[in-house]
Protein backbone atom coordinates (compact mmCIF):
# COMPACT_ATOMS: atom_id res chain seq x y z
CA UNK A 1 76.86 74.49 56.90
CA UNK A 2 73.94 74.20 59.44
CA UNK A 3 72.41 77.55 60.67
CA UNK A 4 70.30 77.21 63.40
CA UNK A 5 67.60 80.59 63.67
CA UNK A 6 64.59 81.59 65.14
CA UNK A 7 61.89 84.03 63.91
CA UNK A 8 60.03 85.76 66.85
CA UNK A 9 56.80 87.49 66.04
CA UNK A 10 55.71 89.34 68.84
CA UNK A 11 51.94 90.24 68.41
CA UNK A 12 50.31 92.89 70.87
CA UNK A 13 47.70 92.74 72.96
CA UNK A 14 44.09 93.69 71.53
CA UNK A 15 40.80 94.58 73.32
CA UNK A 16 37.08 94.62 71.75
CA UNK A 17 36.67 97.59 69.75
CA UNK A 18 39.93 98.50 69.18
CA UNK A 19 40.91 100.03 65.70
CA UNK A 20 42.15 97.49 63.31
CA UNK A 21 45.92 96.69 62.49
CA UNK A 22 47.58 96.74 59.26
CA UNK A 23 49.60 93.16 59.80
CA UNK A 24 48.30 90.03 58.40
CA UNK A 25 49.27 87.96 61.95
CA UNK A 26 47.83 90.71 64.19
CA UNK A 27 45.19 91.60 61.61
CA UNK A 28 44.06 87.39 62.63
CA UNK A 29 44.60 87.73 66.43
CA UNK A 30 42.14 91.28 66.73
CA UNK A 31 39.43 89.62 64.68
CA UNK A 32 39.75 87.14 67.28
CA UNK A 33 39.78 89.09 69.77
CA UNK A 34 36.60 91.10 68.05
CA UNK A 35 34.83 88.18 68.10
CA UNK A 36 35.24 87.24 71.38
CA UNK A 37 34.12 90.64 72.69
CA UNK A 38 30.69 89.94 70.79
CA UNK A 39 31.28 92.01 67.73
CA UNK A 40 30.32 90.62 64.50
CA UNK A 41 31.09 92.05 61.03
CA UNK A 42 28.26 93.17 58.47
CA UNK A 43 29.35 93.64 55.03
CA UNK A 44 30.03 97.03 52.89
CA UNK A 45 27.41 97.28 50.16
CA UNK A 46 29.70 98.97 47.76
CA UNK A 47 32.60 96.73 47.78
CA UNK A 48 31.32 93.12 49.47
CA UNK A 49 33.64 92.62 52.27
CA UNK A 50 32.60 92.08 55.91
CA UNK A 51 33.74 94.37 58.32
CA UNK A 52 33.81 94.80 61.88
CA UNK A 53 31.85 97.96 63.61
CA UNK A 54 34.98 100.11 64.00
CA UNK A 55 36.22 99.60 60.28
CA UNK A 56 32.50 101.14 59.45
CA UNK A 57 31.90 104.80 58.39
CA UNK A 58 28.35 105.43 59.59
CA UNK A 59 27.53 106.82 56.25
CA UNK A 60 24.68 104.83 54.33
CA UNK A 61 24.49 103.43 50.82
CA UNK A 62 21.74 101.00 49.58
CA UNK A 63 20.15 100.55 53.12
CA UNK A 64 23.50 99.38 54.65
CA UNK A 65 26.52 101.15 56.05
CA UNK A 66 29.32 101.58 53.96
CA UNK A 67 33.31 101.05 55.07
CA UNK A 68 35.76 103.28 55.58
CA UNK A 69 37.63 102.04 52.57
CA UNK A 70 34.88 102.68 50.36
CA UNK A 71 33.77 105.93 52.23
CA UNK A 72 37.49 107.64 51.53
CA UNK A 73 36.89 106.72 48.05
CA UNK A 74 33.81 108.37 47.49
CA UNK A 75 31.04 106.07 49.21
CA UNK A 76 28.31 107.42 47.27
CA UNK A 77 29.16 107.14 43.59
């Protein structure tokens, strides 16, 4: 038997400096949409990945600003 089907994925509209989604696809279509808007990522000290401004807690470690990620777990250990 032959079942014809079609998956839509409706992803939502992002602006620069919006707050970052927890979906893969619409995690792929704000970064775009980041980037386009001029913002670039800098990377967490503590745990190496490159994030954008907004993900970013302000608080300092090493001479570089540490992510939010890293900052709920206890940024400065």
């Amino acid at each position: 038997m032959i079942r014809d089907f079609a998956h839509i994925h409706i992803i939502p509209t992002y602006r620069g400096g919006d707050p970052a989604p927890t979906g893969y696809l619409e995690w792929h279509e704000w970064a775009r949409v980041q980037l386009r808007a001029g913002l670039r990522q800098s990377k967490c000290p503590k745990c190496g990945r490159y994030k954008f401004p907004q993900e970013l807690s302000g608080e300092h470690v090493r001479g570089g600003p540490i992510c939010n990620e890293c900052f709920m777990k206890g940024g400065d250990e």
